[in-house]
PDB file of N, CA and C in Angstrom:
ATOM      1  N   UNK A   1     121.152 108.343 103.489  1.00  0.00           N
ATOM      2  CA  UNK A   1     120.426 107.104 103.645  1.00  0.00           C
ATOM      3  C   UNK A   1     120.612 106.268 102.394  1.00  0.00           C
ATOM      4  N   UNK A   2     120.910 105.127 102.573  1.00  0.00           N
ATOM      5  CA  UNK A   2     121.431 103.763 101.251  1.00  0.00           C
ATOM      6  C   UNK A   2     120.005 103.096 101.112  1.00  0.00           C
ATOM      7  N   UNK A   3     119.539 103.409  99.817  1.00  0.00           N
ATOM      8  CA  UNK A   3     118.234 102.293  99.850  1.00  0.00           C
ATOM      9  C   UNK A   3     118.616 101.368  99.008  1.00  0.00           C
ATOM     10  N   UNK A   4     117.985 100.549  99.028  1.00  0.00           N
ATOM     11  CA  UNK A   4     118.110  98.982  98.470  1.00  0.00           C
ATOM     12  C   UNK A   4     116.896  98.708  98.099  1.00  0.00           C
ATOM     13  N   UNK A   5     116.878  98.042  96.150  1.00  0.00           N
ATOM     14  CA  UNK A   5     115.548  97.636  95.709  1.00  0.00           C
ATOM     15  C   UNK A   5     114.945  96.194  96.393  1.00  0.00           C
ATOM     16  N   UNK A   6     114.059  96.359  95.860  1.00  0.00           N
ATOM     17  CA  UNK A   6     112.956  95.117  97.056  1.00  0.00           C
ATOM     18  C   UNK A   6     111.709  94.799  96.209  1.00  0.00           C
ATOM     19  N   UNK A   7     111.036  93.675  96.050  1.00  0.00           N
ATOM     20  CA  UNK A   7     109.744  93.051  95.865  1.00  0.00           C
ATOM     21  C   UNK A   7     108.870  93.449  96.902  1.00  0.00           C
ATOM     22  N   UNK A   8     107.690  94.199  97.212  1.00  0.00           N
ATOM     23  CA  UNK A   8     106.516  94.202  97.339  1.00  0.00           C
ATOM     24  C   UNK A   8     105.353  93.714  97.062  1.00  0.00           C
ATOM     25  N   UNK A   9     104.596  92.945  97.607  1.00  0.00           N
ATOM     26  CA  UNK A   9     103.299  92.862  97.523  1.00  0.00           C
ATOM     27  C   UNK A   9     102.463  93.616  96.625  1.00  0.00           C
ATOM     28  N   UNK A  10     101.846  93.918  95.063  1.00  0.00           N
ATOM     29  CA  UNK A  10     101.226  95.013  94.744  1.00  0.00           C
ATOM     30  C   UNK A  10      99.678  95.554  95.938  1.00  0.00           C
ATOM     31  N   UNK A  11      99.440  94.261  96.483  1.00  0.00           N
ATOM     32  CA  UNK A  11      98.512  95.347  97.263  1.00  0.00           C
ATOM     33  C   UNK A  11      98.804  96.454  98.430  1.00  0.00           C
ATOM     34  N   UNK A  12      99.847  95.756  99.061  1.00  0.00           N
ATOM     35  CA  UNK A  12     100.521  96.847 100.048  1.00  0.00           C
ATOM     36  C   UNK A  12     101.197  98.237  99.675  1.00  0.00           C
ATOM     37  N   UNK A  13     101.326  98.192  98.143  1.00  0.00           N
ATOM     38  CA  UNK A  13     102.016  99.295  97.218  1.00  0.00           C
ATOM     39  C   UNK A  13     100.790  99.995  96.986  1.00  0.00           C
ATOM     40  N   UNK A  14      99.803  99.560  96.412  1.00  0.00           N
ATOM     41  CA  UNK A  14      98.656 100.458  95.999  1.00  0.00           C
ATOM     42  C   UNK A  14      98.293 100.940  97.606  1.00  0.00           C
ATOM     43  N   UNK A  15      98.204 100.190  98.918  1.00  0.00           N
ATOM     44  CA  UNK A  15      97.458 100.606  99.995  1.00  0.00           C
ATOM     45  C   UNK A  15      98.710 101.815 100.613  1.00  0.00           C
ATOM     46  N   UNK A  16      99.831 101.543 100.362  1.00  0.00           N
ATOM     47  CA  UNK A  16     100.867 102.550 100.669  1.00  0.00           C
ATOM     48  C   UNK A  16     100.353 103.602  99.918  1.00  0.00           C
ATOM     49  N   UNK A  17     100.157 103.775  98.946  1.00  0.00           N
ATOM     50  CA  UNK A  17     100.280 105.506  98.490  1.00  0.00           C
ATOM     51  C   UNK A  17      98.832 106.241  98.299  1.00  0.00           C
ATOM     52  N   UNK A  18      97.755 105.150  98.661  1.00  0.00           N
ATOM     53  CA  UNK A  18      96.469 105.607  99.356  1.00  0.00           C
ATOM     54  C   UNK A  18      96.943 106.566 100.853  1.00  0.00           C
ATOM     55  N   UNK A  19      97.540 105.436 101.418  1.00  0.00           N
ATOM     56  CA  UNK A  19      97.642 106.621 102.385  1.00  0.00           C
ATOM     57  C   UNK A  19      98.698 107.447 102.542  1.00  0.00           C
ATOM     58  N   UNK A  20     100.289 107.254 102.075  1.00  0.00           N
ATOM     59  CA  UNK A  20     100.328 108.432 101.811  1.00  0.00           C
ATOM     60  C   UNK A  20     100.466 109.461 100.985  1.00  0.00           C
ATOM     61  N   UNK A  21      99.187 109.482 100.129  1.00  0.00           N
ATOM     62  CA  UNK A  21      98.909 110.814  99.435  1.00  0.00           C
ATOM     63  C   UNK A  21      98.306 111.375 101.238  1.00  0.00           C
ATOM     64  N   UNK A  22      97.562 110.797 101.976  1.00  0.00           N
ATOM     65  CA  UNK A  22      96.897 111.645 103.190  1.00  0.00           C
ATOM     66  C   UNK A  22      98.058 112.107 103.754  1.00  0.00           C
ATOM     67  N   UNK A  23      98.851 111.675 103.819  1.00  0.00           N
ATOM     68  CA  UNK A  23      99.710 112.258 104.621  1.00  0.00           C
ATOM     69  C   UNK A  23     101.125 112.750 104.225  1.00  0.00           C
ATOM     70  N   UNK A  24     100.900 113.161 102.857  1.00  0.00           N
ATOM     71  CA  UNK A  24     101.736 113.854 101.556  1.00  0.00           C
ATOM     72  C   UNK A  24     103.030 113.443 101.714  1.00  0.00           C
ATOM     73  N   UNK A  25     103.087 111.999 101.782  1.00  0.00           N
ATOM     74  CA  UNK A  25     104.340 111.087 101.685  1.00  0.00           C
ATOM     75  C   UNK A  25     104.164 110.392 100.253  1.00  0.00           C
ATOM     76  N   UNK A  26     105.086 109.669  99.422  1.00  0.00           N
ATOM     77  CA  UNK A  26     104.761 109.072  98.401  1.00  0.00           C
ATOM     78  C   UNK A  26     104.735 107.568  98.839  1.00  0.00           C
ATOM     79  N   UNK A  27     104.396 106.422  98.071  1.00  0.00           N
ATOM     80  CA  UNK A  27     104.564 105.002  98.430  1.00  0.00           C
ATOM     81  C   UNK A  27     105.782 104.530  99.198  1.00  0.00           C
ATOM     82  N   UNK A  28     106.939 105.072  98.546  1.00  0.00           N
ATOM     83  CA  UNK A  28     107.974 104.248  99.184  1.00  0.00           C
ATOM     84  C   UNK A  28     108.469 105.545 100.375  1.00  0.00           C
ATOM     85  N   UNK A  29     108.010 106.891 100.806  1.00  0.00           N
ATOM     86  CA  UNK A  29     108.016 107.231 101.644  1.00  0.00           C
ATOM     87  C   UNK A  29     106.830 106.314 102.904  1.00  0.00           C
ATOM     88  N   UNK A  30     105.850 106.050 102.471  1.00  0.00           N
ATOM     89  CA  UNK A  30     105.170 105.638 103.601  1.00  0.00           C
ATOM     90  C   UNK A  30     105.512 104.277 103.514  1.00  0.00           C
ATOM     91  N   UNK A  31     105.557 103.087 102.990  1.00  0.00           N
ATOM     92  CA  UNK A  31     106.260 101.958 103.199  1.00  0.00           C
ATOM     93  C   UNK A  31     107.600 101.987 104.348  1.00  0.00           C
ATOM     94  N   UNK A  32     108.685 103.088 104.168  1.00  0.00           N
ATOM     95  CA  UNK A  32     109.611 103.283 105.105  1.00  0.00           C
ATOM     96  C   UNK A  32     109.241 103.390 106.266  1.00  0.00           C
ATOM     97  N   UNK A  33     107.859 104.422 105.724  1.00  0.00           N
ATOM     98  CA  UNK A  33     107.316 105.152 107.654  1.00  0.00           C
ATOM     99  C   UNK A  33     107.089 103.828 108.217  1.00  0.00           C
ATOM    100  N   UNK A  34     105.955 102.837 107.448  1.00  0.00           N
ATOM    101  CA  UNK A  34     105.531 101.592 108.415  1.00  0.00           C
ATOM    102  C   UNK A  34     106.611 100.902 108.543  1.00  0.00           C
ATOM    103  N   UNK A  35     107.426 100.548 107.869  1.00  0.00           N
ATOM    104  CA  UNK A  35     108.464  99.722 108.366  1.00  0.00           C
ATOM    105  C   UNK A  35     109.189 100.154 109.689  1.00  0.00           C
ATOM    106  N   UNK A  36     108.946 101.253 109.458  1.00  0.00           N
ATOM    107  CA  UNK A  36     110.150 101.694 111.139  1.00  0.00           C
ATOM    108  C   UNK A  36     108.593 101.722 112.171  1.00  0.00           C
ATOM    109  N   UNK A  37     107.389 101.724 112.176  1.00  0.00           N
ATOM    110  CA  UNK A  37     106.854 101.654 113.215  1.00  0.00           C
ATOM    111  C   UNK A  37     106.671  99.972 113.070  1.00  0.00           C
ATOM    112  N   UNK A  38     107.099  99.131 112.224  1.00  0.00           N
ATOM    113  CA  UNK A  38     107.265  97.650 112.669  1.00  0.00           C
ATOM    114  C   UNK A  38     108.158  96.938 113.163  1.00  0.00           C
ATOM    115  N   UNK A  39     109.480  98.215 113.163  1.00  0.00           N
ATOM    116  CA  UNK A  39     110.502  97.226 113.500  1.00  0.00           C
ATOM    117  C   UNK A  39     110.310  98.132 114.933  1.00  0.00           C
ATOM    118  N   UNK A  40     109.888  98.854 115.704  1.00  0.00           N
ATOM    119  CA  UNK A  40     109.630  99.418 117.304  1.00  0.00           C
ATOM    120  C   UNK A  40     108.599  98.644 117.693  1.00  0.00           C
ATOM    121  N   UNK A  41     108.167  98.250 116.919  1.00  0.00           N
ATOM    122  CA  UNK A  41     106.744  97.699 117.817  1.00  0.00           C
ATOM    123  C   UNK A  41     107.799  95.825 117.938  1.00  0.00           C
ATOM    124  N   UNK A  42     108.323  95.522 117.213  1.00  0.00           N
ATOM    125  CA  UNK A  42     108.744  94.149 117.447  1.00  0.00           C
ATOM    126  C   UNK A  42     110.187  94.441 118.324  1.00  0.00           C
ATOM    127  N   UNK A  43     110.650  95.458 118.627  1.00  0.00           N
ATOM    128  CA  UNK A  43     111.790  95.598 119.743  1.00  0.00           C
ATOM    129  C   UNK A  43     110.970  96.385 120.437  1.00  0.00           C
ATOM    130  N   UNK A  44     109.846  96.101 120.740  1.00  0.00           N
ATOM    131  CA  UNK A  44     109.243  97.342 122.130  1.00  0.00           C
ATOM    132  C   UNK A  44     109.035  96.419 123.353  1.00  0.00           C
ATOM    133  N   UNK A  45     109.731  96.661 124.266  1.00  0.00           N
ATOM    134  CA  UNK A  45     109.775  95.920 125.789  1.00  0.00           C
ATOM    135  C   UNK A  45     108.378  95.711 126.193  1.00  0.00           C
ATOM    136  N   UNK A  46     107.437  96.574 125.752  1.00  0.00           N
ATOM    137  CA  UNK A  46     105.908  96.479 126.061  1.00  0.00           C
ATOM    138  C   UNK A  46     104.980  95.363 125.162  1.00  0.00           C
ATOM    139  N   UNK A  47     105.933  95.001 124.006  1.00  0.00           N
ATOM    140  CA  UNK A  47     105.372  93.602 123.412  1.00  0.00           C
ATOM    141  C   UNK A  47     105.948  92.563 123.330  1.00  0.00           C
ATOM    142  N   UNK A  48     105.745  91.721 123.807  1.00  0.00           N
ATOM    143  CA  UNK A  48     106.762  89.976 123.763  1.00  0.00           C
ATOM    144  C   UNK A  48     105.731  89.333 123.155  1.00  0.00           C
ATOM    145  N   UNK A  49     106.904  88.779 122.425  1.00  0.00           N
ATOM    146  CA  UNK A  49     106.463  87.704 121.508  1.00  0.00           C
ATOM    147  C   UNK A  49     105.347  86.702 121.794  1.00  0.00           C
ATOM    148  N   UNK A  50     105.674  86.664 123.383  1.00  0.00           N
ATOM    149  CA  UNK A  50     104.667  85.448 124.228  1.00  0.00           C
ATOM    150  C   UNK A  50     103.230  85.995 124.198  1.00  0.00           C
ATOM    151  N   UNK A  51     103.291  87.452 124.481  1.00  0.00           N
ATOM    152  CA  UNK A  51     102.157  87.823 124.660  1.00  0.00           C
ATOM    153  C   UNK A  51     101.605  87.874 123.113  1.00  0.00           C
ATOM    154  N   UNK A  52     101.917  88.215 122.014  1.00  0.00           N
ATOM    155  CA  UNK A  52     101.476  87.567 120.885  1.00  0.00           C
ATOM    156  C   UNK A  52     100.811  86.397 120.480  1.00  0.00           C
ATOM    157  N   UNK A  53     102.297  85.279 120.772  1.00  0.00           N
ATOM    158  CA  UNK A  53     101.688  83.817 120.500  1.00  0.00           C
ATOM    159  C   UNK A  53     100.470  83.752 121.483  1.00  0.00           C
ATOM    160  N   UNK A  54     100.250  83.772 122.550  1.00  0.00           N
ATOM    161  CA  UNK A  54      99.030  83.319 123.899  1.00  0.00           C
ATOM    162  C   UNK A  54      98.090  83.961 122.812  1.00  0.00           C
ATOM    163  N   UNK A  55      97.396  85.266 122.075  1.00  0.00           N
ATOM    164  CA  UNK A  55      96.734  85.335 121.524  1.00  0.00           C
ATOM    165  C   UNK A  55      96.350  85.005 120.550  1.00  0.00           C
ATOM    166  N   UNK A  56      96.954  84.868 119.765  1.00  0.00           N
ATOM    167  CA  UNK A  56      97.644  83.723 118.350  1.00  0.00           C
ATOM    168  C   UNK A  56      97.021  82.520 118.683  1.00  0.00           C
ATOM    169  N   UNK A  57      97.282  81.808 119.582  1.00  0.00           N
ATOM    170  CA  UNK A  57      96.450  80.730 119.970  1.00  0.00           C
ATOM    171  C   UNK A  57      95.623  80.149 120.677  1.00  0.00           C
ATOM    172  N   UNK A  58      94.999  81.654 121.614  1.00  0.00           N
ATOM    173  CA  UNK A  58      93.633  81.527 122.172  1.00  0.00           C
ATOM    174  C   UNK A  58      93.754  81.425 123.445  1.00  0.00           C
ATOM    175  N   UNK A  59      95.193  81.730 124.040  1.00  0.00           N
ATOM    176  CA  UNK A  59      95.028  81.619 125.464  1.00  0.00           C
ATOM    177  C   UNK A  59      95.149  83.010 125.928  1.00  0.00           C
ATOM    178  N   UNK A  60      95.299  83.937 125.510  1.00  0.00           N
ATOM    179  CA  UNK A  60      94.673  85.358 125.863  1.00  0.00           C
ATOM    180  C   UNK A  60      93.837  86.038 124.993  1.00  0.00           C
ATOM    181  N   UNK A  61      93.469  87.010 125.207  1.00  0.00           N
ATOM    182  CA  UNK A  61      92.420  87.669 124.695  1.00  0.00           C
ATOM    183  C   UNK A  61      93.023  88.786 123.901  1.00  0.00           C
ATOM    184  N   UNK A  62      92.398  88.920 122.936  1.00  0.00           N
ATOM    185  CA  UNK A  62      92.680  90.176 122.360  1.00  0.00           C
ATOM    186  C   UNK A  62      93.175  91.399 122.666  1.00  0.00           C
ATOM    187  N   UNK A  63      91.472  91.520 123.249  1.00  0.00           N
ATOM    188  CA  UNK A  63      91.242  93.174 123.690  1.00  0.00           C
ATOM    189  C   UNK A  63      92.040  93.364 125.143  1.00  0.00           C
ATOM    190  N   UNK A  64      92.508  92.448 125.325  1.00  0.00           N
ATOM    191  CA  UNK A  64      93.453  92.462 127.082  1.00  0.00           C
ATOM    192  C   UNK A  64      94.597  93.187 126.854  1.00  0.00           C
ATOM    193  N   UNK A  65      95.468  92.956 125.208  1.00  0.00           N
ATOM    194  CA  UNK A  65      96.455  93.293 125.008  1.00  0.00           C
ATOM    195  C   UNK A  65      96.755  94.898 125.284  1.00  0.00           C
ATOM    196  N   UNK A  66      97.633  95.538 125.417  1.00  0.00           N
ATOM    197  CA  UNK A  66      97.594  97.024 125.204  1.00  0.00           C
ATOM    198  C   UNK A  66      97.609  97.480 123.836  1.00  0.00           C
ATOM    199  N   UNK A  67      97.898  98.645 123.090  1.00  0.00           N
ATOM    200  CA  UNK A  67      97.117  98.976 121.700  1.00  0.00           C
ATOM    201  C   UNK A  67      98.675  98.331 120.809  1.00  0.00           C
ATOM    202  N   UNK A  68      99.823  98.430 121.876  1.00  0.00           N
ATOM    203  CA  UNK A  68     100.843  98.606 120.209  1.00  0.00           C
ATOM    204  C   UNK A  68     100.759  96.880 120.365  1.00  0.00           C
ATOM    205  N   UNK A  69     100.673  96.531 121.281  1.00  0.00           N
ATOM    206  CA  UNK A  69     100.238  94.738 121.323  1.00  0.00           C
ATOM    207  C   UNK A  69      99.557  93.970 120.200  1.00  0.00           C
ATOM    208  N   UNK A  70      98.784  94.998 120.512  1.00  0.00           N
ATOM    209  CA  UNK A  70      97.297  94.516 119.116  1.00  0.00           C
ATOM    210  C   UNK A  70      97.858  95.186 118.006  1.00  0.00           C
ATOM    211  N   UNK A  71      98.326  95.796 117.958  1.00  0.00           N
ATOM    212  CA  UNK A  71      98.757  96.393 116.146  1.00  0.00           C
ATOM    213  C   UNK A  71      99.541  95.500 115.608  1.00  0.00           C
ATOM    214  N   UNK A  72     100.718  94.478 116.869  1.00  0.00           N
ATOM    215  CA  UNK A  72     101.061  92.993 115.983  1.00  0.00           C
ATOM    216  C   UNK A  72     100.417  91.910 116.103  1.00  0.00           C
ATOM    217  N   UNK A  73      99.651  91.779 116.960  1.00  0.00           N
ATOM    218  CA  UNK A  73      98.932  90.632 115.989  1.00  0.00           C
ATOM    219  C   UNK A  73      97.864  91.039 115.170  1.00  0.00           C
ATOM    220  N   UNK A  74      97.506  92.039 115.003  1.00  0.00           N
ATOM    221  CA  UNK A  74      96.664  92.265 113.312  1.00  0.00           C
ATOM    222  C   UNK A  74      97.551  92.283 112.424  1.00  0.00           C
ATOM    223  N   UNK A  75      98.831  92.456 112.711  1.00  0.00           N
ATOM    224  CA  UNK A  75      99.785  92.630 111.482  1.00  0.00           C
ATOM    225  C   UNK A  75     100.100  90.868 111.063  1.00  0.00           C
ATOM    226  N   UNK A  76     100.183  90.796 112.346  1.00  0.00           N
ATOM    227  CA  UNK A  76     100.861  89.131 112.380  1.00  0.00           C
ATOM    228  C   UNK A  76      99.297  88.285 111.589  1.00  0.00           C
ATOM    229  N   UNK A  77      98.135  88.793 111.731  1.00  0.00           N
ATOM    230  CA  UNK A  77      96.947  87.980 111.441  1.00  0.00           C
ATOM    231  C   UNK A  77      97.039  88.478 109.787  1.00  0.00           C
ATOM    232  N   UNK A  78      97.192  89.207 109.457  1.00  0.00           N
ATOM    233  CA  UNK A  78      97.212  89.845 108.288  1.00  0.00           C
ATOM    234  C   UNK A  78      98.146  88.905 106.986  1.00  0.00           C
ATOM    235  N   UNK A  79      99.221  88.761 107.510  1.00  0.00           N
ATOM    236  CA  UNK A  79     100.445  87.820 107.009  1.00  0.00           C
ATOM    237  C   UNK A  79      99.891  86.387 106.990  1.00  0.00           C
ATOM    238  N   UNK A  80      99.261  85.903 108.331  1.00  0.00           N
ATOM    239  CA  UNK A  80      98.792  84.431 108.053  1.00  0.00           C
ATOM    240  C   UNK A  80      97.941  84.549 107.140  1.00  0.00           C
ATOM    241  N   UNK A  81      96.598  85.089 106.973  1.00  0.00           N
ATOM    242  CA  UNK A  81      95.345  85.413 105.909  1.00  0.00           C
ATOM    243  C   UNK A  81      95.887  85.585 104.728  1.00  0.00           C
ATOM    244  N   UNK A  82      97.080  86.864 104.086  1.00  0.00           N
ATOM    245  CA  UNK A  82      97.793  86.578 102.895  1.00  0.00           C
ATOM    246  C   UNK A  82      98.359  85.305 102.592  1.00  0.00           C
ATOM    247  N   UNK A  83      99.192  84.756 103.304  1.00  0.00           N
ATOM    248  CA  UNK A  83      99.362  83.600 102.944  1.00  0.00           C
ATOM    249  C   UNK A  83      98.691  82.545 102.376  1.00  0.00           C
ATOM    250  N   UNK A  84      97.968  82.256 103.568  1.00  0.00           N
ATOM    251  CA  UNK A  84      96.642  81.221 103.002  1.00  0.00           C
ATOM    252  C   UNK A  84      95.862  81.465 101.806  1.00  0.00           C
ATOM    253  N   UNK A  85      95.288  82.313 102.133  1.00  0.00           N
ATOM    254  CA  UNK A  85      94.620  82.957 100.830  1.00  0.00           C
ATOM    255  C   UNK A  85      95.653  82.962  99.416  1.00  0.00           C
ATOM    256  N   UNK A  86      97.007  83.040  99.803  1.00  0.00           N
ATOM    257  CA  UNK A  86      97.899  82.755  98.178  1.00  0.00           C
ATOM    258  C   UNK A  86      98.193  81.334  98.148  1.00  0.00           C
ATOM    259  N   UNK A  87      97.725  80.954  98.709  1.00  0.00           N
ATOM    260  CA  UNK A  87      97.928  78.997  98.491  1.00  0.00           C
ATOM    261  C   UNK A  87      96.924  78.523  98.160  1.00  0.00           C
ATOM    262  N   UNK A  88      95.761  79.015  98.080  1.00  0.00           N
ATOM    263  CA  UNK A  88      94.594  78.752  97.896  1.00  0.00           C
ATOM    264  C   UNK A  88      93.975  78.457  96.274  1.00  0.00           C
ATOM    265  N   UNK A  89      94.288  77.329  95.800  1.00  0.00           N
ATOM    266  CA  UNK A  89      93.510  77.580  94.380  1.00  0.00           C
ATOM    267  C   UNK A  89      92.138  76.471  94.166  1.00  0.00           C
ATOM    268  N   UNK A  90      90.757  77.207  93.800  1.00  0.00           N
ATOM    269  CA  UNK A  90      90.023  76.259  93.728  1.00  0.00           C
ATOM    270  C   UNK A  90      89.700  76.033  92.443  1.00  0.00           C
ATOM    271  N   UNK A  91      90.084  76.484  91.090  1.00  0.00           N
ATOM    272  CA  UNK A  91      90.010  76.655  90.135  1.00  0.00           C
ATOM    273  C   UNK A  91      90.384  74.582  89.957  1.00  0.00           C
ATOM    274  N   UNK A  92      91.297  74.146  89.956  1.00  0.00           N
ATOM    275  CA  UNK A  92      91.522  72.981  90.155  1.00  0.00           C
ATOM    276  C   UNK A  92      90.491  71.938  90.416  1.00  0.00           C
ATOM    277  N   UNK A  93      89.738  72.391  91.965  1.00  0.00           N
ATOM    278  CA  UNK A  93      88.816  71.397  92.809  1.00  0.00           C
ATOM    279  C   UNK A  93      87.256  71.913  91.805  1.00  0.00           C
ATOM    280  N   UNK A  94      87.038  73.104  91.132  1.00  0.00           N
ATOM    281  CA  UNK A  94      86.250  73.109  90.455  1.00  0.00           C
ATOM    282  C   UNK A  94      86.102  72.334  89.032  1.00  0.00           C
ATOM    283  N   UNK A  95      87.340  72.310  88.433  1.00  0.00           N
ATOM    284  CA  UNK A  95      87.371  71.316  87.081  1.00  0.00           C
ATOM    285  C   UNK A  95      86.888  70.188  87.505  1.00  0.00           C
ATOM    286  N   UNK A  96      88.159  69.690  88.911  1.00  0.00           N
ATOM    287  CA  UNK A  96      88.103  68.163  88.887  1.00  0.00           C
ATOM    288  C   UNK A  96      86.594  67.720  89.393  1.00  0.00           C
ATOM    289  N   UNK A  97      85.454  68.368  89.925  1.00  0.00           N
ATOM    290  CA  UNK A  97      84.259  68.471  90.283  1.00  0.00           C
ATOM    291  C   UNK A  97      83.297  68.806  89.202  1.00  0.00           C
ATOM    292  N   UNK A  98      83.551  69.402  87.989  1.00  0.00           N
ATOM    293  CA  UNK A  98      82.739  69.567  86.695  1.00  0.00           C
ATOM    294  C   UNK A  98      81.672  71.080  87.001  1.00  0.00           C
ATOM    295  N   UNK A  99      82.372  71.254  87.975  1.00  0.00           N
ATOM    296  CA  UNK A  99      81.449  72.907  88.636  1.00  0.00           C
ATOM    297  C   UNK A  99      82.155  73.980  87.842  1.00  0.00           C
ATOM    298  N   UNK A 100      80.913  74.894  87.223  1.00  0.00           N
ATOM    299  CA  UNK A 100      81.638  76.160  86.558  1.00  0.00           C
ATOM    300  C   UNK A 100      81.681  77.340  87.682  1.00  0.00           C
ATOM    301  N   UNK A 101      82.119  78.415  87.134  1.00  0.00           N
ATOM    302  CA  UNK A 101      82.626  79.206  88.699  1.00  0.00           C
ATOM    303  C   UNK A 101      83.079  80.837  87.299  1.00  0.00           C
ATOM    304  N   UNK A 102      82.522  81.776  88.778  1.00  0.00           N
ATOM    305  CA  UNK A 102      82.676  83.074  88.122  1.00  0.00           C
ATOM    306  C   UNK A 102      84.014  83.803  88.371  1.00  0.00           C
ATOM    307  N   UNK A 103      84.952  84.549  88.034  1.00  0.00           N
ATOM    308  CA  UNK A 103      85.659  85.421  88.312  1.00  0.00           C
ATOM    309  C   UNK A 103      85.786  86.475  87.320  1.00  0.00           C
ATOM    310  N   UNK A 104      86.883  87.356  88.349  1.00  0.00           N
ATOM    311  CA  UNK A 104      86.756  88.718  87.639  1.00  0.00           C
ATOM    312  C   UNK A 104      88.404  88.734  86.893  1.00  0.00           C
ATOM    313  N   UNK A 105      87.710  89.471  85.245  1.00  0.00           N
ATOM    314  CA  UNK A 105      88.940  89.651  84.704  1.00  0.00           C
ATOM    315  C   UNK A 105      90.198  90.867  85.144  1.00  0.00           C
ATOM    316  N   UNK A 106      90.927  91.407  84.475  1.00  0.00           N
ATOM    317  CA  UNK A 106      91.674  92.690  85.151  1.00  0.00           C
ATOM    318  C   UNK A 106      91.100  93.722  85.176  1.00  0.00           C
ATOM    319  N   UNK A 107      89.786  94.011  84.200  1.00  0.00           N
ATOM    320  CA  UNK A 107      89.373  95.144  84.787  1.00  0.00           C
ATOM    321  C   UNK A 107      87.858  95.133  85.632  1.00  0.00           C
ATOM    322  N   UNK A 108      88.138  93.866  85.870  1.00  0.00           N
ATOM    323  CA  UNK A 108      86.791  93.780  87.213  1.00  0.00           C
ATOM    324  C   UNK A 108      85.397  93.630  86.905  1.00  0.00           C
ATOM    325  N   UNK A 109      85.564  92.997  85.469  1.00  0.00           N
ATOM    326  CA  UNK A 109      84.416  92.418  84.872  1.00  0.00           C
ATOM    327  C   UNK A 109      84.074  91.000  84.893  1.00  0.00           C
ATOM    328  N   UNK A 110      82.867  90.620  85.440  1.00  0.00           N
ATOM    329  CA  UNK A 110      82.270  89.078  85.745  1.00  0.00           C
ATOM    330  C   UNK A 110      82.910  88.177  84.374  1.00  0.00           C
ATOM    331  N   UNK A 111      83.776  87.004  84.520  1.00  0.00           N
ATOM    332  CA  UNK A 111      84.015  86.370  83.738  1.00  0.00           C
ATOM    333  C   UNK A 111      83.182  84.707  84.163  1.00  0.00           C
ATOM    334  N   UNK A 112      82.451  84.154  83.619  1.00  0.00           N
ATOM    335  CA  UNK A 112      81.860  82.690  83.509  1.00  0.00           C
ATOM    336  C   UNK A 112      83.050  81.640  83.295  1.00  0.00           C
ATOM    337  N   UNK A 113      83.207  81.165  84.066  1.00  0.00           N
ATOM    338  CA  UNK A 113      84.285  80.151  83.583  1.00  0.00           C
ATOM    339  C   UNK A 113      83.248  78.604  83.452  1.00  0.00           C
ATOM    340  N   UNK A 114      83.544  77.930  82.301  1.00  0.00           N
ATOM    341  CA  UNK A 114      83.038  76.484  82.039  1.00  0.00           C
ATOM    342  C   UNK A 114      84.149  75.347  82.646  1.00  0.00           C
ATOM    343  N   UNK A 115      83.955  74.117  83.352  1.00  0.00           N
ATOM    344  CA  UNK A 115      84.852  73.328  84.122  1.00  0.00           C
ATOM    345  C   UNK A 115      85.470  72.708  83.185  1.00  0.00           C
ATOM    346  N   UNK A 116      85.276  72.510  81.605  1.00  0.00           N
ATOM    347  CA  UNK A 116      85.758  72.034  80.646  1.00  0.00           C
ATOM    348  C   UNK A 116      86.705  72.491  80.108  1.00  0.00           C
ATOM    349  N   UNK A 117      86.479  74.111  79.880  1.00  0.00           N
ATOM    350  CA  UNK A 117      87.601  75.154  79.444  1.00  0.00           C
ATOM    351  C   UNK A 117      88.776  75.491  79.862  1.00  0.00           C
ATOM    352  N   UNK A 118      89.433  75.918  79.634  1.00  0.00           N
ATOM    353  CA  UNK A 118      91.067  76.447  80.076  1.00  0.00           C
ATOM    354  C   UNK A 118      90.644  78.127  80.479  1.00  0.00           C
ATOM    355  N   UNK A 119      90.994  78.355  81.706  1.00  0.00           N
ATOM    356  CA  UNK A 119      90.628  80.120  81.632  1.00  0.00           C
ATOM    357  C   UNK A 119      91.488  80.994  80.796  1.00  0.00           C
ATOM    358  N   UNK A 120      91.247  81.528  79.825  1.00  0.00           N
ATOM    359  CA  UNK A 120      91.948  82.705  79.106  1.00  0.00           C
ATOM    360  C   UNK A 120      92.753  83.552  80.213  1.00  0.00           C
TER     361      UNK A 120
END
């Protein structure tokens, strides 16, 4: 087998080797595992794309889907939510508003931010 290096997500890396230490695979063993149950579930005759999008945009139902149905669009909902959520900066709309605002530093301690300041 030829592997090839790659960029990851660090959260999908830390959530990879959460699970498999359970299932005594290492990160980039279980990253492989999901990748091959993502690329069957997107060539599986039992999921079309259509039946995706219709839920995707509200003209079917969820729970109608069958299970490997629903495992892509949580995957597929998962990808839109990362996204958004990484485009997202309010740090900006808080300066330009004079609102101070809390976050957490790297080790997950409450930081005060002032709308005047530059965040360290």
């Amino acid at each position: 087998m030829k592997t090839m290096p790659t960029r990851i997500d660090g959260d999908l890396f830390e959530a990879a080797k959460v699970a498999g230490e359970a299932q005594s695979r290492s990160a980039a063993q279980q990253l492989d595992h999901w990748v091959r149950i993502g690329r069957e579930l997107d060539a599986s005759p039992a999921v079309t794309r259509r039946q995706i999008d219709d839920v995707l945009a509200g003209r079917t139902r969820y729970d109608d889907l069958t299970d490997r149905a629903q495992a892509v669009v949580r995957a597929t909902w998962d990808e839109q939510l990362l996204a958004r959520v990484e485009g997202l900066s309010y740090v900006e709309r808080l300066e330009a508003a004079g609102q101070p605002w809390a976050e957490s530093d790297a080790e997950g301690n409450v930081v005060m931010r002032d709308a005047g300041a530059t965040p360290a």
